[in-house]
N, C-alpha and C. Protein backbone atom coordinates (compact mmCIF):
# COMPACT_ATOMS: atom_id res chain seq x y z
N UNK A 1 -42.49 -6.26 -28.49
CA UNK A 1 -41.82 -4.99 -28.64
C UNK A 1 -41.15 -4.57 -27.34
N UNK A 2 -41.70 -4.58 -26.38
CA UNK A 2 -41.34 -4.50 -25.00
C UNK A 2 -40.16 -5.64 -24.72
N UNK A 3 -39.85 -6.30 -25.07
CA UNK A 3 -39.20 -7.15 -24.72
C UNK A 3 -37.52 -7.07 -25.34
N UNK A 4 -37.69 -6.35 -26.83
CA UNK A 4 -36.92 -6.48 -27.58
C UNK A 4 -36.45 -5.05 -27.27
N UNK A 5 -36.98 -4.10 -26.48
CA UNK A 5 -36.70 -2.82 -25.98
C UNK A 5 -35.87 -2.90 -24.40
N UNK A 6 -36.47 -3.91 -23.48
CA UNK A 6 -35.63 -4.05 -22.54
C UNK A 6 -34.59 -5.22 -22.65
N UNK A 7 -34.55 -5.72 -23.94
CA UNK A 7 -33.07 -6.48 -24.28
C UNK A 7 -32.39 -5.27 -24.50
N UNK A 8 -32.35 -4.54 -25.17
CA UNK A 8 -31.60 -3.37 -25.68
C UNK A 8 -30.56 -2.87 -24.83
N UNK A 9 -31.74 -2.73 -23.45
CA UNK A 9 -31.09 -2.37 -22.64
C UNK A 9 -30.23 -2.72 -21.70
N UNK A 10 -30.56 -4.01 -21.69
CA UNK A 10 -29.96 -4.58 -20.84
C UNK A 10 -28.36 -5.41 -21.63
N UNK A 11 -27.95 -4.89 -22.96
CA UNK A 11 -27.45 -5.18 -23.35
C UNK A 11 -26.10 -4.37 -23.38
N UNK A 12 -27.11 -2.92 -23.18
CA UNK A 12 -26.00 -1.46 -23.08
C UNK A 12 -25.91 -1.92 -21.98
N UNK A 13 -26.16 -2.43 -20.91
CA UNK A 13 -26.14 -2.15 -19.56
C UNK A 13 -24.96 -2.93 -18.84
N UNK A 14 -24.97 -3.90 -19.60
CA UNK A 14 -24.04 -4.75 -19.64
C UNK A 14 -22.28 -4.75 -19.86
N UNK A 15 -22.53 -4.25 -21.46
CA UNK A 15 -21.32 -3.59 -22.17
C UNK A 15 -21.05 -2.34 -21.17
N UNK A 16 -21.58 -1.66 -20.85
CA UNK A 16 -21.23 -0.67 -19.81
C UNK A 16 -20.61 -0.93 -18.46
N UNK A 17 -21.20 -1.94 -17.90
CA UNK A 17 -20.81 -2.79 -16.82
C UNK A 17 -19.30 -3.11 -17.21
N UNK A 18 -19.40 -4.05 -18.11
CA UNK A 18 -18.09 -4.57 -18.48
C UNK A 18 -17.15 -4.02 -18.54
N UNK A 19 -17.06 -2.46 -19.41
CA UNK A 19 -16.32 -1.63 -19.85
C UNK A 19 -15.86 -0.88 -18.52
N UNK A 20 -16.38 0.05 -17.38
CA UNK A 20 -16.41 -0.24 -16.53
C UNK A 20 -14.83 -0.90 -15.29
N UNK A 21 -15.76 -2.40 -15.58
CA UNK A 21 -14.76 -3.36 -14.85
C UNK A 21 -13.28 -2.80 -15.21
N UNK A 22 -13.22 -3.21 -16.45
CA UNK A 22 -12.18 -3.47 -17.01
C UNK A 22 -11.19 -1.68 -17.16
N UNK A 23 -12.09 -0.65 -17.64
CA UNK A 23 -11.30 0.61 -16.76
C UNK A 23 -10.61 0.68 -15.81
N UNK A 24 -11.41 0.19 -14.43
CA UNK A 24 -11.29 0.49 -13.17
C UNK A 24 -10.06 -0.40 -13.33
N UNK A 25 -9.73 -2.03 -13.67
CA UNK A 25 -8.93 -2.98 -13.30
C UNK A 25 -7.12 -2.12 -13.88
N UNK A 26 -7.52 -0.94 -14.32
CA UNK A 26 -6.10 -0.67 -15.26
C UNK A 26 -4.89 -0.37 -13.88
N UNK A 27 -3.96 -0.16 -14.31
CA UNK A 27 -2.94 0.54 -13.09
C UNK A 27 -3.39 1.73 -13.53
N UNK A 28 -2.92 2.71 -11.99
CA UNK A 28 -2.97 4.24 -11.39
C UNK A 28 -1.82 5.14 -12.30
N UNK A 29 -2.31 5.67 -12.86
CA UNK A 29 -0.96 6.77 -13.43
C UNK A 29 -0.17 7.34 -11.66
N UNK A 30 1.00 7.17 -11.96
CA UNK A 30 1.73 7.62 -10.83
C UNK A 30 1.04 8.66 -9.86
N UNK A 31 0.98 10.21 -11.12
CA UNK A 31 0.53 11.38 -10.17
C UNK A 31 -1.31 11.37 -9.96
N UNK A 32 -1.51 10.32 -9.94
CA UNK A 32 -3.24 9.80 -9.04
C UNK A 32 -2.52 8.68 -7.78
N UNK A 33 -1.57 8.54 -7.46
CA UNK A 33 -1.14 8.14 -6.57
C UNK A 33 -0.86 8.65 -5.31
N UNK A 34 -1.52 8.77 -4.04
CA UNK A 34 -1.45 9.21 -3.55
C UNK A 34 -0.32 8.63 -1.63
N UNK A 35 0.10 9.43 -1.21
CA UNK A 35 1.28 8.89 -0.12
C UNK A 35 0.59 8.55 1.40
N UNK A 36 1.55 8.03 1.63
CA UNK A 36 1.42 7.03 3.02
C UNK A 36 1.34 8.25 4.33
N UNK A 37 0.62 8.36 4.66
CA UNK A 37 1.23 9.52 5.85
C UNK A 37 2.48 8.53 6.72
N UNK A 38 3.38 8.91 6.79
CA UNK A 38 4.42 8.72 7.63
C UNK A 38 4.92 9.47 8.57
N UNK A 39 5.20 9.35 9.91
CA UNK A 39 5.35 10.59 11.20
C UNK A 39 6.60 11.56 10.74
N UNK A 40 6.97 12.68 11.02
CA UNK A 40 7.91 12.69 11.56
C UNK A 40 9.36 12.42 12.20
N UNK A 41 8.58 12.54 13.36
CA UNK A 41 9.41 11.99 14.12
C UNK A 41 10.09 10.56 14.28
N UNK A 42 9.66 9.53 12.89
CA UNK A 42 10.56 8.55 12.75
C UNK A 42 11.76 9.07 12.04
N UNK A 43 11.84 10.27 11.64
CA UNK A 43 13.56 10.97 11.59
C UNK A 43 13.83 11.72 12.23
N UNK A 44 12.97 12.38 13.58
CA UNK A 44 13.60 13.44 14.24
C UNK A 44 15.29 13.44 14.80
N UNK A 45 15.44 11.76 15.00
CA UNK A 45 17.07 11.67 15.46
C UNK A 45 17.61 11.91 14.36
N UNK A 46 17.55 12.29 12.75
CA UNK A 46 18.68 12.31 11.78
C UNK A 46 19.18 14.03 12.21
N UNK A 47 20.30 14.39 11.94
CA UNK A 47 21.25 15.27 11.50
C UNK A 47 21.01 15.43 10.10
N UNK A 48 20.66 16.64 9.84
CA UNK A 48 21.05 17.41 8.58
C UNK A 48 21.67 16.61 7.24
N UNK A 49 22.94 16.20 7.38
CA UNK A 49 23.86 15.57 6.42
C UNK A 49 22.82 14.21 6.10
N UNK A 50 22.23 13.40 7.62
CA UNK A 50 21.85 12.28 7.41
C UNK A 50 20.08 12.16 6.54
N UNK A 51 19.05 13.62 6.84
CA UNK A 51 18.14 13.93 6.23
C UNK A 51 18.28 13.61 4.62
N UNK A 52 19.56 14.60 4.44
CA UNK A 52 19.80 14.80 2.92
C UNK A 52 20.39 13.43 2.23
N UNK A 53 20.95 12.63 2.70
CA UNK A 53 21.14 11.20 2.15
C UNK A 53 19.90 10.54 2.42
N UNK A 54 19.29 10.08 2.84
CA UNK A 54 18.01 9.43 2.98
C UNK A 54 16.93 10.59 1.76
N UNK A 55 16.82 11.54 1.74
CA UNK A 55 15.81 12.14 0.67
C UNK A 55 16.55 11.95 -0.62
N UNK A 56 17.57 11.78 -0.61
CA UNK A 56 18.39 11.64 -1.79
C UNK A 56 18.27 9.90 -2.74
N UNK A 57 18.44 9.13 -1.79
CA UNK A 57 18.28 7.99 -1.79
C UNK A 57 16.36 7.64 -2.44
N UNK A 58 15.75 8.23 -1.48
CA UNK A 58 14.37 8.05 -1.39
C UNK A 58 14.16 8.36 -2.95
N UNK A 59 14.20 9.69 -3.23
CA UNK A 59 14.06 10.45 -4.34
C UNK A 59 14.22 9.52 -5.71
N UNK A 60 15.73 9.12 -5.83
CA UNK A 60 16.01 7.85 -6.65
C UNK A 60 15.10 6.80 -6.95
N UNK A 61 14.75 6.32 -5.86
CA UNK A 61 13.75 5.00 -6.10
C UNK A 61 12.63 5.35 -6.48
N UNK A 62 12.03 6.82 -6.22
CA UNK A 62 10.45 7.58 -6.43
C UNK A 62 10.54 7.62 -8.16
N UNK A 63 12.29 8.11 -8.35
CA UNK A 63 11.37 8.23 -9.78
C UNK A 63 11.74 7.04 -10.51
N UNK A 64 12.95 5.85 -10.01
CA UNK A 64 12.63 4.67 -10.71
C UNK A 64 11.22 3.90 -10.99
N UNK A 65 10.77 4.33 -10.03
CA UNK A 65 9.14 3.79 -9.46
C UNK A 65 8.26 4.27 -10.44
N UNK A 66 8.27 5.96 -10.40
CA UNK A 66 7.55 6.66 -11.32
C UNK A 66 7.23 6.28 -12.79
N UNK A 67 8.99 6.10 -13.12
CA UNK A 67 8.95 5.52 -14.83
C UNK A 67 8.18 3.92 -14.65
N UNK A 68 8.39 2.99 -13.72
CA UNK A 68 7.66 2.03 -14.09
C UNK A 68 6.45 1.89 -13.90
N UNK A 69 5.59 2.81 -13.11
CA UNK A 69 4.20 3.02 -12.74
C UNK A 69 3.75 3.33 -13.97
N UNK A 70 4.53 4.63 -14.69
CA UNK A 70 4.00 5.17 -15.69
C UNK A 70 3.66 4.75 -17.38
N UNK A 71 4.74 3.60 -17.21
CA UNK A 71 4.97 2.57 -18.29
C UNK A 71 3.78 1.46 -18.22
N UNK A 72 3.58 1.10 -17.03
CA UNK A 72 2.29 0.35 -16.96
C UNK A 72 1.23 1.25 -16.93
N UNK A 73 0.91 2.07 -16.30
CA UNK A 73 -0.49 2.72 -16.40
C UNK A 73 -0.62 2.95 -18.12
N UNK A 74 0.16 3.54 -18.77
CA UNK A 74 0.18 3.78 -20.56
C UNK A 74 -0.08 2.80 -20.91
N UNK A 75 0.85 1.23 -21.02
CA UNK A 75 0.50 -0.10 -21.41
C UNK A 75 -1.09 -0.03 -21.09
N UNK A 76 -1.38 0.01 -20.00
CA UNK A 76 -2.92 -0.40 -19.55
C UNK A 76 -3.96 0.48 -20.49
N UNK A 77 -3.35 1.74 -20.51
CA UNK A 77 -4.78 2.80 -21.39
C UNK A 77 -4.38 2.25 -22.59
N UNK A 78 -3.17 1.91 -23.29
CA UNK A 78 -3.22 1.80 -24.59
C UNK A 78 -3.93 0.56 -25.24
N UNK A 79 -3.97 -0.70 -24.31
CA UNK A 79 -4.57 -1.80 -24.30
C UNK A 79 -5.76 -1.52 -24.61
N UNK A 80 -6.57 -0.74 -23.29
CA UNK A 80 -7.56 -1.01 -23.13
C UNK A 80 -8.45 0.45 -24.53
N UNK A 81 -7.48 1.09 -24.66
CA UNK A 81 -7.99 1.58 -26.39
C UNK A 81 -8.03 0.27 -27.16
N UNK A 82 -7.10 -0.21 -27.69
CA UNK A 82 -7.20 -0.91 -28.96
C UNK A 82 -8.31 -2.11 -28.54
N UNK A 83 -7.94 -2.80 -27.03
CA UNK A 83 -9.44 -3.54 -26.80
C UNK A 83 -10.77 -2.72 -27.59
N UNK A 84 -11.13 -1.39 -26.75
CA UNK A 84 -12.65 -1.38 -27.33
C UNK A 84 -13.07 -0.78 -28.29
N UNK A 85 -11.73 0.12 -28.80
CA UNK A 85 -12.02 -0.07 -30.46
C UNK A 85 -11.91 -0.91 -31.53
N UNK A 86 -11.01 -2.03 -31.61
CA UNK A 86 -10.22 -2.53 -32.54
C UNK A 86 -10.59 -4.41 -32.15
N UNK A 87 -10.26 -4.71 -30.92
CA UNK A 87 -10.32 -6.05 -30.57
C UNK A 87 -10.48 -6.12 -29.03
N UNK A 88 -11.34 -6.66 -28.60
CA UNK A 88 -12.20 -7.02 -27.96
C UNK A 88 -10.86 -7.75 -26.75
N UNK A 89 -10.77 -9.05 -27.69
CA UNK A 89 -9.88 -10.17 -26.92
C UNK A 89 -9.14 -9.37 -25.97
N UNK A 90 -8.31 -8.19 -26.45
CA UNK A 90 -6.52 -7.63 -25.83
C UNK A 90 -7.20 -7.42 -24.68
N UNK A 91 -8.44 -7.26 -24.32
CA UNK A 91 -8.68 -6.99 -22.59
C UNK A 91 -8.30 -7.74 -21.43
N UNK A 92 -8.68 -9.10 -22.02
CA UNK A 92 -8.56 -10.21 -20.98
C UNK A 92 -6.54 -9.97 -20.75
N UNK A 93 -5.81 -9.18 -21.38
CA UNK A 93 -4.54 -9.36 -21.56
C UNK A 93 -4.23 -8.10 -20.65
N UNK A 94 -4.50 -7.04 -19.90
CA UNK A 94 -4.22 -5.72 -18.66
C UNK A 94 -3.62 -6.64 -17.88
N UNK A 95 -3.02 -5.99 -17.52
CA UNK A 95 -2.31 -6.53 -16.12
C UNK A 95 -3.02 -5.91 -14.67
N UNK A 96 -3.46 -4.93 -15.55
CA UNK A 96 -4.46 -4.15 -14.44
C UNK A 96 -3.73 -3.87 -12.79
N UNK A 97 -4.96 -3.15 -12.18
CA UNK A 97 -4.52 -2.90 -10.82
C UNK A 97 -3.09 -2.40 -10.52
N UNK A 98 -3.04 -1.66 -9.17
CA UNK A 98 -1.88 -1.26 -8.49
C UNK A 98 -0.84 -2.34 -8.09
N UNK A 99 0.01 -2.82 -8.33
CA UNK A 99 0.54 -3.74 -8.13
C UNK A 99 1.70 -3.55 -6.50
N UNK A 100 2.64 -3.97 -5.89
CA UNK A 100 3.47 -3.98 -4.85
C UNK A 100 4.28 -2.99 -5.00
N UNK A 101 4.66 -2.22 -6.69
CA UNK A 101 5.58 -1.33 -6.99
C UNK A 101 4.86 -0.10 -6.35
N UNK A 102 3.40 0.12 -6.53
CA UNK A 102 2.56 1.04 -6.18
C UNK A 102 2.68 1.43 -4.82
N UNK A 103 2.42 0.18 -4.07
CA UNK A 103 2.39 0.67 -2.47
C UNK A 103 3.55 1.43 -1.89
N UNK A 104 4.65 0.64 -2.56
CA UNK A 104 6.34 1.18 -2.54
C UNK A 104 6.15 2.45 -2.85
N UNK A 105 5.70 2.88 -3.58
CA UNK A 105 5.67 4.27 -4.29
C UNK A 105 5.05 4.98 -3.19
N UNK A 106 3.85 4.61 -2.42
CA UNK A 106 2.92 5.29 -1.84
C UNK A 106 3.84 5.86 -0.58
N UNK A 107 4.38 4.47 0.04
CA UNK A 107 4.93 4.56 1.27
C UNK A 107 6.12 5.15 0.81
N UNK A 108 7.17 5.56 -0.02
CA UNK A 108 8.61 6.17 0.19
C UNK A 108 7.62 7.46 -0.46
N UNK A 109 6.76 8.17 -1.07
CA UNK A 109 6.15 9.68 -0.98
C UNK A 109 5.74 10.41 0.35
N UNK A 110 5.61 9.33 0.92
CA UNK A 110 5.09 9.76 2.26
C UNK A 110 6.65 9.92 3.55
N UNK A 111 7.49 9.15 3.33
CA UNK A 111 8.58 8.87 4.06
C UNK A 111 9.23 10.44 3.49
N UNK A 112 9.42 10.74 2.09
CA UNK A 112 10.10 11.87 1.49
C UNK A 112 9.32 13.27 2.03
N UNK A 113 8.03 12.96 2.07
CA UNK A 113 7.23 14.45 3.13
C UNK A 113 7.51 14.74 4.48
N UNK A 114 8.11 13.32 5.30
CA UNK A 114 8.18 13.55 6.32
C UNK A 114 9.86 13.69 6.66
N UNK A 115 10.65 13.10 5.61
CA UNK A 115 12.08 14.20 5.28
C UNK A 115 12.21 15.50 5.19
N UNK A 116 11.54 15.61 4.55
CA UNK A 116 11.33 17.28 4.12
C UNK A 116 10.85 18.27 5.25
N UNK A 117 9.73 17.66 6.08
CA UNK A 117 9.52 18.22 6.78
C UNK A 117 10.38 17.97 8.37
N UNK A 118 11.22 17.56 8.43
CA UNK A 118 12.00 17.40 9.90
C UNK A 118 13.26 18.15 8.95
N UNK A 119 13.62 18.37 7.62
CA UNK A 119 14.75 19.21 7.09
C UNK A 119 14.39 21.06 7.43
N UNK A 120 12.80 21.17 7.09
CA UNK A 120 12.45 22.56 7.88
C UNK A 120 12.40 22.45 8.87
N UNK A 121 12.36 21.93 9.96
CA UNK A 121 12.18 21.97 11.09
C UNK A 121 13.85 22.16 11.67
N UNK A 122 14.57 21.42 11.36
CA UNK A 122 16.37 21.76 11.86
C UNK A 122 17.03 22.98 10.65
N UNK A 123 15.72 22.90 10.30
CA UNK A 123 16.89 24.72 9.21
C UNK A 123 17.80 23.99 8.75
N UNK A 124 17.77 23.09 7.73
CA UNK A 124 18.88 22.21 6.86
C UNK A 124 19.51 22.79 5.54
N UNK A 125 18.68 24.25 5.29
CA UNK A 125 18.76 24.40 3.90
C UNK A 125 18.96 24.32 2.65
N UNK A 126 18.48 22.82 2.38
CA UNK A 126 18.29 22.51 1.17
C UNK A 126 16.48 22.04 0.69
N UNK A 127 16.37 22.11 -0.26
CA UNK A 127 14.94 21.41 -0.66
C UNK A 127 15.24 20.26 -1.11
């Protein structure tokens, strides 16, 4: 009886484990993404005109980035629904994890804070 009680458990314990793994392995929804601190003063030499083309630019690629972060993180939850309700197999199939698009993402959020902030600093007035 004891035995067939700590199979039990060790069976949830397992499936839990697993389930788990395979959560954690999904991609980051974009806005759980968090930015690169980047200085400053690697734009303090821009001019005004030159701030606002570089955040402009930046901006572009953030939300090309965004839609494809966001397209995979969905792919990944929707997978990993029909995996553990429906079929088991579609797991081994996530692409999982943050991939190179991610870091890109991380580091130009962080480059766009530190635009923004050398644009208050020269009174550029735009956001």
């Amino acid at each position: 009886l004891f035995y067939n009680y700590l199979g039990g458990i060790m069976k949830k314990l397992g499936a839990t484990l697993l389930l788990t793994l395979f959560v954690i392995s999904c991609a980051s929804q974009p806005d759980d993404i968090g930015a690169i601190y980047v200085s400053p003063a690697a734009y303090s030499s821009y001019d005004c005109t030159q701030v606002e083309t570089a955040l402009r630019t930046k901006n572009t690629r953030l939300s090309q980035l965004y839609s494809k972060l966001k397209d995979e993180a969905d792919a990944d939850a929707w997978q990993t629904g029909v995996g553990l309700f429906l079929f088991w197999p579609t797991l081994f199939f996530l692409e999982g994890n943050d991939g190179p698009e991610a870091e890109e993402y991380r580091r130009l959020k962080g480059e766009v804070t530190a635009l923004q902030e050398v644009a208050t600093q020269k009174k550029c007035g735009f956001e």
